[in-house]
Protein backbone atom coordinates (compact mmCIF):
# COMPACT_ATOMS: atom_id res chain seq x y z
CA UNK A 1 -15.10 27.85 8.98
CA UNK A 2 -17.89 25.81 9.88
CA UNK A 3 -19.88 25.88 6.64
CA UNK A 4 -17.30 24.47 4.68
CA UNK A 5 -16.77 20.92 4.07
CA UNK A 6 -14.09 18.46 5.44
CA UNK A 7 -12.27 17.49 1.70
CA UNK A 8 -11.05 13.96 1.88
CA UNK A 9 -9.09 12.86 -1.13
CA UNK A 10 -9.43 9.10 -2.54
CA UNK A 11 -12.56 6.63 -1.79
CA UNK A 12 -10.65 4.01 -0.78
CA UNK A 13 -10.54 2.01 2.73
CA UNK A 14 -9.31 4.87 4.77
CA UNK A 15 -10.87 8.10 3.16
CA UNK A 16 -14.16 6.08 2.86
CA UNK A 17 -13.73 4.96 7.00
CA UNK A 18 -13.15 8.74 7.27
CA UNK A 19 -16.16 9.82 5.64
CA UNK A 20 -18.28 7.81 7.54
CA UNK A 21 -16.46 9.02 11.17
CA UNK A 22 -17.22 12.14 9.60
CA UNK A 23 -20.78 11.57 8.97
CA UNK A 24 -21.29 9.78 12.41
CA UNK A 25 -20.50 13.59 13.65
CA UNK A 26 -22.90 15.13 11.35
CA UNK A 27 -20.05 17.14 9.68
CA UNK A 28 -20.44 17.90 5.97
CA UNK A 29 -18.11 15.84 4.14
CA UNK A 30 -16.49 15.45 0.35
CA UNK A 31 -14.39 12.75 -0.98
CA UNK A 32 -12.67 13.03 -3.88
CA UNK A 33 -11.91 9.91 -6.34
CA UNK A 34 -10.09 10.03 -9.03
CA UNK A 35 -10.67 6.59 -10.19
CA UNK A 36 -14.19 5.60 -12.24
CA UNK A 37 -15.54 4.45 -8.96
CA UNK A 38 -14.85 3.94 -5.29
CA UNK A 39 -12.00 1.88 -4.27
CA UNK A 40 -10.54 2.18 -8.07
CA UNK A 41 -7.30 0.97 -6.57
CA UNK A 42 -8.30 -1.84 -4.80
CA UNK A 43 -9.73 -3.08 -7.87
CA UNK A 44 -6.62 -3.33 -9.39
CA UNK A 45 -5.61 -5.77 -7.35
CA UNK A 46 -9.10 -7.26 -7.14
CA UNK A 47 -7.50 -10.96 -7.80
CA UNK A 48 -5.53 -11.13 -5.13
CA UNK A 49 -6.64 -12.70 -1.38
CA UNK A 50 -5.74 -10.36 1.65
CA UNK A 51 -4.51 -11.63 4.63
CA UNK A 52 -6.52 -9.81 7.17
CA UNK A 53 -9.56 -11.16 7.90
CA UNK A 54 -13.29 -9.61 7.87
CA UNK A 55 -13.00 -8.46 11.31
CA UNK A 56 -9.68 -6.38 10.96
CA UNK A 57 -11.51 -4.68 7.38
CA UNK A 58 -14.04 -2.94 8.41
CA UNK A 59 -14.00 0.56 10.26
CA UNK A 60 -16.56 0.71 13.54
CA UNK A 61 -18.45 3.86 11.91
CA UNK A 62 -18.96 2.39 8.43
CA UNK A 63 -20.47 -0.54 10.21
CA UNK A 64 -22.54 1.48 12.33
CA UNK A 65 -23.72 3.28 9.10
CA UNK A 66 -24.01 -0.01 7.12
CA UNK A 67 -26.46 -1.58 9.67
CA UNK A 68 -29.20 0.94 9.18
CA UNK A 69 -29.42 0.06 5.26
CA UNK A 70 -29.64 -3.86 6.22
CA UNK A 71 -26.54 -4.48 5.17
CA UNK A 72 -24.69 -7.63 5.87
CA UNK A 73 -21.38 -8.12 8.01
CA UNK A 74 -19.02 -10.38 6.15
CA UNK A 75 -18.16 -12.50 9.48
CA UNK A 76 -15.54 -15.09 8.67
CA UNK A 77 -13.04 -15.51 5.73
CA UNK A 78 -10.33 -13.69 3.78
CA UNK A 79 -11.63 -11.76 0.95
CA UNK A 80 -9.89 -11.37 -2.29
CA UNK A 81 -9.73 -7.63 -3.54
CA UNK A 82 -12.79 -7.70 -5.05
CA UNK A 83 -14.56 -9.11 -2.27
CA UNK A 84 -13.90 -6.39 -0.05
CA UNK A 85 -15.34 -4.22 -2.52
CA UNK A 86 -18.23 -6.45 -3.40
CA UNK A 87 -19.12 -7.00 0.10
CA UNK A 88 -18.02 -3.65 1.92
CA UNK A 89 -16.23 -0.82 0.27
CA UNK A 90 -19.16 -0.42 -2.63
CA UNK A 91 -22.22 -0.36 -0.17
CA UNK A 92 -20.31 2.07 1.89
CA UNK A 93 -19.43 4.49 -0.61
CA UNK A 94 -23.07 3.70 -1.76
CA UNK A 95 -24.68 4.73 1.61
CA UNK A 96 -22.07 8.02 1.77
CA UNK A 97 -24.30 8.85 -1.49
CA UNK A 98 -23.46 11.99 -3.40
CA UNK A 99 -20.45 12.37 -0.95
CA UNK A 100 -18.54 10.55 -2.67
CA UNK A 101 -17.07 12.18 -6.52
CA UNK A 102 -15.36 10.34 -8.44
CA UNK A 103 -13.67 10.83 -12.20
CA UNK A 104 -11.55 13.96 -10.35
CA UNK A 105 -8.19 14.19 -9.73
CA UNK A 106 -6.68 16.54 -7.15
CA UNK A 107 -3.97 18.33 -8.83
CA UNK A 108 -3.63 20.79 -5.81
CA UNK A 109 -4.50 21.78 -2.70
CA UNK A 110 -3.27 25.30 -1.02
CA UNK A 111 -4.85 28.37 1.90
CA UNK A 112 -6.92 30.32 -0.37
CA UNK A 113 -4.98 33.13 -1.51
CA UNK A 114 -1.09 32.16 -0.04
CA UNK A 115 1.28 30.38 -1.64
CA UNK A 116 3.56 28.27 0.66
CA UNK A 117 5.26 31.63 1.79
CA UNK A 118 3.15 33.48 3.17
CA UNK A 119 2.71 33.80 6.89
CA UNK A 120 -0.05 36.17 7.08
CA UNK A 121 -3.30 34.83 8.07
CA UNK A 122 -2.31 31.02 6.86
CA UNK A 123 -4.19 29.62 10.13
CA UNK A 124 -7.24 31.32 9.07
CA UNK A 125 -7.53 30.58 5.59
CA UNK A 126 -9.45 28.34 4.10
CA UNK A 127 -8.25 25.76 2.07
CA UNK A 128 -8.73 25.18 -1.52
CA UNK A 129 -9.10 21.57 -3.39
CA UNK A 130 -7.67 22.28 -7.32
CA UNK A 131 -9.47 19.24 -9.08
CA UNK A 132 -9.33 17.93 -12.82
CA UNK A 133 -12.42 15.71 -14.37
CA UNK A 134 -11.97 13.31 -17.00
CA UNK A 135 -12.91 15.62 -19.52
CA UNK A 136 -10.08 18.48 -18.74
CA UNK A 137 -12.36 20.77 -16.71
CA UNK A 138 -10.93 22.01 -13.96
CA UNK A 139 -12.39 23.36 -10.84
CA UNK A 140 -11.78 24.18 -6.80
CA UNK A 141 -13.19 23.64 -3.45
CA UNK A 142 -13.10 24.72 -0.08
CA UNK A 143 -12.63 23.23 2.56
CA UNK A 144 -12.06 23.73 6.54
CA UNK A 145 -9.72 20.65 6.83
CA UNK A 146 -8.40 18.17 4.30
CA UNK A 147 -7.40 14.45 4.62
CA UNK A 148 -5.08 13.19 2.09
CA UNK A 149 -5.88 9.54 1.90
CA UNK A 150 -5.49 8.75 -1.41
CA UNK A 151 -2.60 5.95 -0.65
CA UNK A 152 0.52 5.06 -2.89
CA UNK A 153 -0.45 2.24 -5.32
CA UNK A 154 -0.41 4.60 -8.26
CA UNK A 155 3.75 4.76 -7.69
CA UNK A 156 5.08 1.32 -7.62
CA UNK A 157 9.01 0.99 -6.68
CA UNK A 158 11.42 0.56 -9.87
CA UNK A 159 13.37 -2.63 -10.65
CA UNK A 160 16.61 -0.10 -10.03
CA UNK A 161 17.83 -1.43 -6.81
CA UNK A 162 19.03 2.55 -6.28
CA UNK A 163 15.67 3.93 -5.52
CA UNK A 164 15.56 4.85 -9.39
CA UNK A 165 14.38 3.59 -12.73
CA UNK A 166 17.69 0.73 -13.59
CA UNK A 167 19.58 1.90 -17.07
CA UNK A 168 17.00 0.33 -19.96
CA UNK A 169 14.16 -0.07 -17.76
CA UNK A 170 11.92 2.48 -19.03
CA UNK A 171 12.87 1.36 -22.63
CA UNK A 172 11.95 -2.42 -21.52
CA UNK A 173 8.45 -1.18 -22.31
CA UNK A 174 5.87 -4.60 -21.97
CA UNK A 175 8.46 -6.80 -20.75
CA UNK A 176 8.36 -5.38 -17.56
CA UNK A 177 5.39 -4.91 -14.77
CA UNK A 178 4.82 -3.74 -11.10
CA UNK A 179 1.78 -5.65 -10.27
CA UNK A 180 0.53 -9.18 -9.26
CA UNK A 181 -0.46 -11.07 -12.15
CA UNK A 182 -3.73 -12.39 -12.38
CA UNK A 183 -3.36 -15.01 -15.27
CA UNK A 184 0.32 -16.50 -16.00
CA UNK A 185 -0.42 -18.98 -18.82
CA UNK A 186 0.96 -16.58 -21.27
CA UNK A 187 4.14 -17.33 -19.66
CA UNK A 188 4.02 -21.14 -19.94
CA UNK A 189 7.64 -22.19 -20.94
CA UNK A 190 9.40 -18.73 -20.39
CA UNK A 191 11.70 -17.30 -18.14
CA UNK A 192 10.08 -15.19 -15.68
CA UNK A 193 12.21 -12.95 -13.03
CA UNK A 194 10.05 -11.35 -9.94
CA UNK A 195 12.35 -8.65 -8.38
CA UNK A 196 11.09 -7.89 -4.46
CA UNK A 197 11.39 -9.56 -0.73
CA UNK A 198 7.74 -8.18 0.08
CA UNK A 199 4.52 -10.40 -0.14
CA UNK A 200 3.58 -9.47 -3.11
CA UNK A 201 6.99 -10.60 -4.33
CA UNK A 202 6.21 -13.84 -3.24
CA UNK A 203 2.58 -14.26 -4.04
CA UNK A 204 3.91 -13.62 -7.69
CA UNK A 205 6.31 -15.99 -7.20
CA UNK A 206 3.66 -18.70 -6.10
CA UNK A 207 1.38 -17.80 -9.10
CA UNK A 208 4.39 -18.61 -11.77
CA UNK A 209 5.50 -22.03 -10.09
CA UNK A 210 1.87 -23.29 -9.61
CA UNK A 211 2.02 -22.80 -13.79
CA UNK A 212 5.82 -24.27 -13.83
CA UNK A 213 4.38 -27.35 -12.15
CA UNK A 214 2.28 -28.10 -14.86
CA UNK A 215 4.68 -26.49 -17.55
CA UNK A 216 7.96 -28.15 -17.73
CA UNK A 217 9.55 -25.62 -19.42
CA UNK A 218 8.65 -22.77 -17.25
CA UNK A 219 11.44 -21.08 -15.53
CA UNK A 220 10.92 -19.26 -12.47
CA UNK A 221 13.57 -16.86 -10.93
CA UNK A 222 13.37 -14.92 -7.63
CA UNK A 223 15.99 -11.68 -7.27
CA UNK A 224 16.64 -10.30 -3.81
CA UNK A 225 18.40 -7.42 -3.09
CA UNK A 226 19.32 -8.48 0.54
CA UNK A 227 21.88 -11.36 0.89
CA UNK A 228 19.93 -13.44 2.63
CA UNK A 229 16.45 -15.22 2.16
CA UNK A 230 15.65 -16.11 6.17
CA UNK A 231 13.61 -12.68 6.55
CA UNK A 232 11.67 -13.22 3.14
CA UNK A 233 9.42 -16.10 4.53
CA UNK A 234 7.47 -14.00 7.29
CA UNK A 235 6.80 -14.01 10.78
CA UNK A 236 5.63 -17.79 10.88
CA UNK A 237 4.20 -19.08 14.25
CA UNK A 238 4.84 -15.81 15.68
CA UNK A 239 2.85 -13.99 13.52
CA UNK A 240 -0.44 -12.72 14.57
CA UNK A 241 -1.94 -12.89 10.69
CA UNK A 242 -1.71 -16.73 9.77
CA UNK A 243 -2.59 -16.00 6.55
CA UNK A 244 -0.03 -14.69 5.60
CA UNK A 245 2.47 -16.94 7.42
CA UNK A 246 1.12 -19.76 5.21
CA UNK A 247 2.43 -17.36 2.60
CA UNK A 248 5.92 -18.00 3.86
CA UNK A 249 4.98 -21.27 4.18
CA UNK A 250 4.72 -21.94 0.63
CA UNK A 251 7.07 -19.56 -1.05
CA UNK A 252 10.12 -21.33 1.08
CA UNK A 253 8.36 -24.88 -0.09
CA UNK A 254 8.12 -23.86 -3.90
CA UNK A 255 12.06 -22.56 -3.35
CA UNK A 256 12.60 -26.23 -1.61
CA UNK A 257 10.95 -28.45 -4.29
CA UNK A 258 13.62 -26.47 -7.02
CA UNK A 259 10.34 -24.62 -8.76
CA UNK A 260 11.92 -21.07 -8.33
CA UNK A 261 15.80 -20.29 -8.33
CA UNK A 262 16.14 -17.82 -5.58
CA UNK A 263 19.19 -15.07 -6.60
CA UNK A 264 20.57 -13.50 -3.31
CA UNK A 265 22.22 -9.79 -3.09
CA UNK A 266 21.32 -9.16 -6.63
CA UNK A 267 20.89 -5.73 -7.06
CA UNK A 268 19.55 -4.59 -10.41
CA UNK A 269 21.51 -1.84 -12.57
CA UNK A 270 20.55 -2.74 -16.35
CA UNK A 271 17.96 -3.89 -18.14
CA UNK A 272 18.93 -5.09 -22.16
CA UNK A 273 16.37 -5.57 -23.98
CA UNK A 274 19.12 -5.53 -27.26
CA UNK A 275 21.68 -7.95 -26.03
CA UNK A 276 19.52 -10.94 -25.81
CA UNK A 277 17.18 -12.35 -28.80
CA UNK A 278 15.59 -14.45 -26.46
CA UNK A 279 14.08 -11.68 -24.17
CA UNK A 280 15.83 -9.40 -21.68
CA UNK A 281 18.88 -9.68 -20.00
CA UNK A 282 18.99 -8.43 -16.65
CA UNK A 283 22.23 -6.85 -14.94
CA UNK A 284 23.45 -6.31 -11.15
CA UNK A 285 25.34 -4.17 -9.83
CA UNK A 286 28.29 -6.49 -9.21
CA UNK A 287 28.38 -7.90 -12.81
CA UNK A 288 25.63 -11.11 -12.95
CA UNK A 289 23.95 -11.63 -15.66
CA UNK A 290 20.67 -13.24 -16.00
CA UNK A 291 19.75 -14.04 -19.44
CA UNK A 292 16.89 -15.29 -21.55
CA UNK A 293 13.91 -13.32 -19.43
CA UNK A 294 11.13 -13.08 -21.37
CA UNK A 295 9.13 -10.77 -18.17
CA UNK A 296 10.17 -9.18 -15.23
CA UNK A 297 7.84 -8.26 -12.66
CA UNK A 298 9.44 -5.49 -10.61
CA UNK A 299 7.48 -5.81 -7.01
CA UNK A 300 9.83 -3.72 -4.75
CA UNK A 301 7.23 -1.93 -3.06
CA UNK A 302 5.39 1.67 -3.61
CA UNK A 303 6.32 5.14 -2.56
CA UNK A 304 3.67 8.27 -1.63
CA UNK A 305 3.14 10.94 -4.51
CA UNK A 306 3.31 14.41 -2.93
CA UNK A 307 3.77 16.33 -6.48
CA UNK A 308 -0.14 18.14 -5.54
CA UNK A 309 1.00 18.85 -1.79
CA UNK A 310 3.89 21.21 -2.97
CA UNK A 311 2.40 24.74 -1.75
CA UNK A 312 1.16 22.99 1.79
CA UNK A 313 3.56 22.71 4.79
CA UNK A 314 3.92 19.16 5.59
CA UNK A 315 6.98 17.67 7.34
CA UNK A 316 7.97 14.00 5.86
CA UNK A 317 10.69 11.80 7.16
CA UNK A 318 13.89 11.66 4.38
CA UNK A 319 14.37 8.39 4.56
CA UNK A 320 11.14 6.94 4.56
CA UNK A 321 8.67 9.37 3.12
CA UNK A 322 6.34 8.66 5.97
CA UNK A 323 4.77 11.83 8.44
CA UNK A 324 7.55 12.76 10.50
CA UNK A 325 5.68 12.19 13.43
CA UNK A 326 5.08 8.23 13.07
CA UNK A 327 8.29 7.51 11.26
CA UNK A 328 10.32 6.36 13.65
CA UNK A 329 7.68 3.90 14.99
CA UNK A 330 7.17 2.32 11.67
CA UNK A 331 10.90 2.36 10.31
CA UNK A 332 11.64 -1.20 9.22
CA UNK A 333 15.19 -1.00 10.11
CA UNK A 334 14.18 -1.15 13.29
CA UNK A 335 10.32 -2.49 13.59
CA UNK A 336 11.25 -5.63 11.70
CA UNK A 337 8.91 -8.27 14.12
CA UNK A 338 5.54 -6.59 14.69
CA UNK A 339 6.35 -3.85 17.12
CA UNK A 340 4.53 -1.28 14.88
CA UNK A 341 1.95 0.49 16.93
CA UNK A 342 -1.12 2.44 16.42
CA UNK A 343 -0.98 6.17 15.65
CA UNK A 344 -3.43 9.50 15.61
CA UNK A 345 -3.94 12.70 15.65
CA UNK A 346 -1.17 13.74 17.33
CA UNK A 347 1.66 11.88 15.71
CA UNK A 348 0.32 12.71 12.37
CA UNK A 349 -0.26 16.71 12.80
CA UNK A 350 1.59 18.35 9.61
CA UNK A 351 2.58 22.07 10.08
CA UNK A 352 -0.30 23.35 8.01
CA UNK A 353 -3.25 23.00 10.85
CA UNK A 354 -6.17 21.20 9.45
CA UNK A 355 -4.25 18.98 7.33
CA UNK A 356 -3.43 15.31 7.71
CA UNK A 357 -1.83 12.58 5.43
CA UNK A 358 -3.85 9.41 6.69
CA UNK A 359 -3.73 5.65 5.61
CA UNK A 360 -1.06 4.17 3.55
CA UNK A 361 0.26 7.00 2.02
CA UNK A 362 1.41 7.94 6.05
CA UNK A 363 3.31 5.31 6.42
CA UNK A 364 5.40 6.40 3.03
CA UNK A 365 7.79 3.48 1.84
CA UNK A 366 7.43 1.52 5.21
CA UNK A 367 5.84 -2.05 4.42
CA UNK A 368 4.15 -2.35 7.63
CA UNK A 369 0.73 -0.74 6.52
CA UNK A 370 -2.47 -2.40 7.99
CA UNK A 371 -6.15 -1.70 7.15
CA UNK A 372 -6.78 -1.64 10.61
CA UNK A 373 -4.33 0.79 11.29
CA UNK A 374 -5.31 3.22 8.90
CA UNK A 375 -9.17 2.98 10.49
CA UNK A 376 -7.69 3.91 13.43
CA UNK A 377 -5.85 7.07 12.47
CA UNK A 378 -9.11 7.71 11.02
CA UNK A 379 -10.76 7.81 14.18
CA UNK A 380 -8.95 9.74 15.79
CA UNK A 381 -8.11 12.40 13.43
CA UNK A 382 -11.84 13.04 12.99
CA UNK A 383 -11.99 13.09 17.26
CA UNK A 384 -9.72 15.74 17.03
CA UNK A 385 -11.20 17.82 13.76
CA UNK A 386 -14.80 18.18 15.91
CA UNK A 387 -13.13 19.06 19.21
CA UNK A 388 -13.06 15.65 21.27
CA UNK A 389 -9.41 16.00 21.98
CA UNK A 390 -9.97 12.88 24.38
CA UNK A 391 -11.28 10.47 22.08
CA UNK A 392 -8.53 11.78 19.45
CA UNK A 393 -5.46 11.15 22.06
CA UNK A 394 -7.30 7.51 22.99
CA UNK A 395 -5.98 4.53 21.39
CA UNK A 396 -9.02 1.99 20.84
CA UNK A 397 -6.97 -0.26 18.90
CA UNK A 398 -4.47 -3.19 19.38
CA UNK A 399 -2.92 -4.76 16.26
CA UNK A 400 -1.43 -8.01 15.71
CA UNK A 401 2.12 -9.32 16.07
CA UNK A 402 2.39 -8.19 11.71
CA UNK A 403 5.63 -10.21 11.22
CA UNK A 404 6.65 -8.03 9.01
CA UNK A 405 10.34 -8.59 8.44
CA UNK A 406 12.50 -7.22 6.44
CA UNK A 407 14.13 -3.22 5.86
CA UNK A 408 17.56 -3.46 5.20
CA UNK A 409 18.90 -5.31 8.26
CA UNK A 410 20.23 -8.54 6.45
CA UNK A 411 20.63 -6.38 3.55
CA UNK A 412 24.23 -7.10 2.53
CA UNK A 413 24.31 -10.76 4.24
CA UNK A 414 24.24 -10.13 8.37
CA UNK A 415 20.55 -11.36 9.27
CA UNK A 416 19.70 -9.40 12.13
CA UNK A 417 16.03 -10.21 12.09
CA UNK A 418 14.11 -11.53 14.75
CA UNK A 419 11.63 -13.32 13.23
CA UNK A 420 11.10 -17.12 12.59
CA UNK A 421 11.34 -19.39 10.02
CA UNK A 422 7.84 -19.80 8.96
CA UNK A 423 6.44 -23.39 10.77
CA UNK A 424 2.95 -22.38 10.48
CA UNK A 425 0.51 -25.20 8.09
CA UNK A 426 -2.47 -23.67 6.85
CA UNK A 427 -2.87 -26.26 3.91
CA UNK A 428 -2.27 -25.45 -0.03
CA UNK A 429 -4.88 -23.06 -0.93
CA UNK A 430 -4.13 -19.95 -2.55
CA UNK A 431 -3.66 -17.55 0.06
CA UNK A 432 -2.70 -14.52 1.84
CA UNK A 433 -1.11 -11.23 0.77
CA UNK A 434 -1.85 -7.57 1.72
């Protein structure tokens, strides 16, 4: 199906890196953005500083495509969010032109003419893109191969330490959130609880007790699920992004100087927002209490939204949610120091031919997602879509030591990570999450 375009849904980092391997190939190309814009997602989080640098964010086609509209590199630094859009993401989705929709959500995607059933012909079919605009009009496209890249930030992780919304947390309406904040000084002299081990856990953490330090009244509390806080302060001299070791850094120096009480093995089951006059009061599983919270921000990590692959044949690890093919290479019970390695075409084929889950979204729950790795699978799923089955099964990439602790192996108190305590001093400036 040659004359049909390569459908590549969501214009962020990866689909955008794909569209531009895609171009470099001279193969007809369509991403699909649901957002206002490219990158719509990444500009949700356009206030917070990455801890990869320039080099590791940008893909080796877009730059090659970026350098014949004069555009220039970023060289040094760590961009914020908006930054990387600014400086990359927008001119690339600019020079992709009319390649690039946005204002459409994918709502489907199936073979033309066979529901998930159907044997007969599947390989040979076509398949067809089931899109909705902003205004409710609905439409399809076809397409010889499709790319779902369109990543997992629009299904954050609950509070509910079980995998599911905890008892009242729905009902807790605006007194609970799942993203960084931007600016705390509505909080000044409240309680504030930040549930999550991850790094944005702890960049929220650092944003409330830079306001407690200048608010006296400001009370800062840190819930972790696991029973231990060693694996919660990164990868430290050992890991190959500094940035966000100096994260570490200053999230076990905030916990040190008493500006955040850190709750071990808290696991949350309740949320009452009727119990407590003062705010909410938060439950675990065993019985604490934590009372007098005026927010919560629930940062416990995100999860892959498959609801529009339902009639496609894709095989997805159970425990993870990741392509069954990379999952146990990215497991964080296991890969817990860095050991995560690149993967491609082949470890991401999904039993539907033609189809691949690329970028975040891949990886499923796993934390261990880097831009770098996503331009890679990028790379090489294109190789393999135009026939260079060499350059697909090549690996042209080696990734950093990620220091990415965590999973559940100190979970219920028995550390069995293998990563540092952070010694790493990068100095005091606001840094470092991704």
């Amino acid at each position: 199906m040659p004359e049909l375009p390569v459908v590549v849904v969501g214009a962020g980092p990866q689909g955008l890196a794909a569209a531009a391997h895609l171009v470099e190939h001279a193969q007809d190309v369509v991403v699909l953005e649901r957002g206002s814009s490219a990158a719509a997602a990444v500009a949700e989080w356009g206030h917070v500083r990455l801890f990869s640098g320039w080099p590791e964010l940008v893909d080796t086609a877009a730059r090659r495509l970026l350098e014949g509209t004069g555009w220039a590199e970023p060289v040094d630094g760590y961009p914020t969010g908006r930054e990387w859009i600014d400086r990359y993401l927008a001119p690339l989705a600019e020079a992709l032109g009319d390649r690039v929709r946005t204002g459409l959500t994918v709502t489907g995607i199936t073979r033309t003419g066979r529901d998930l059933v159907v044997d007969s012909g599947r390989r040979e079919s076509a398949f067809t893109v089931h899109t909705v605009d902003a205004d409710g009009t609905e439409g399809r496209i076809s397409a010889r191969a499709v790319l779902d890249a369109s990543g997992t930030w629009a299904e954050p992780g609950p509070a509910g330490a079980d995998g599911l919304p905890a008892l009242g947390e729905r009902a807790a309406g605006g007194r609970i959130s799942y993203r960084i904040p931007d600016d705390v000084s509505m909080f000044a002299g409240q309680h504030v609880l930040v549930v999550g081990a991850g790094n944005s856990a702890a960049h929220a953490v650092l944003r409330l007790t830079e306001l407690a330090r200048t608010s006296s009244r400001t009370r800062v509390t840190w819930v972790l699920r696991r029973g231990s806080t060693e694996s919660v302060f990164g990868g430290g001299a050992g890991d190959g992004l500094p940035e966000r070791a100096a994260l570490g850094v200053r999230a076990r120096r905030a916990m040190e100087k008493g500006l955040v009480e850190v709750v071990t093995g808290f696991r949350v089951a309740e949320l009452r927002t009727d119990a407590d006059p003062d705010g909410v009061r938060v439950v675990a599983d065993d019985g604490r209490v934590i009372s007098g919270v005026a927010h919560v921000f629930a940062l416990t990590g995100f999860r892959p939204d498959t609801s529009f692959l339902s009639e496609l044949r894709i095989d997805l690890d159970p425990a993870l949610e990741a392509v069954s093919g990379i999952a146990a290479e990215i497991d964080p019970n296991i890969h817990s120091c860095g050991s995560v390695g690149a993967t491609g075409a082949r470890e991401l084929a999904q039993p539907e031919p033609g189809f691949f889950i690329v970028g975040a979204k891949s990886y499923g729950r796993a934390p261990t997602f880097l831009a770098l790795t996503g331009y890679e699978q990028v790379r090489s799923v294109v190789a393999h879509l135009v026939g260079d089955h060499e350059s697909a099964a090549r690996n042209e990439l080696a990734l950093p030591r990620t220091g990415a602790c965590g999973g559940s192996g100190d979970f219920d108190g028995v550390d069995s990570s293998c990563c540092a305590t952070p010694v790493l001093e990068i100095g005091a400036r606001p840094v470092a999450v991704g």
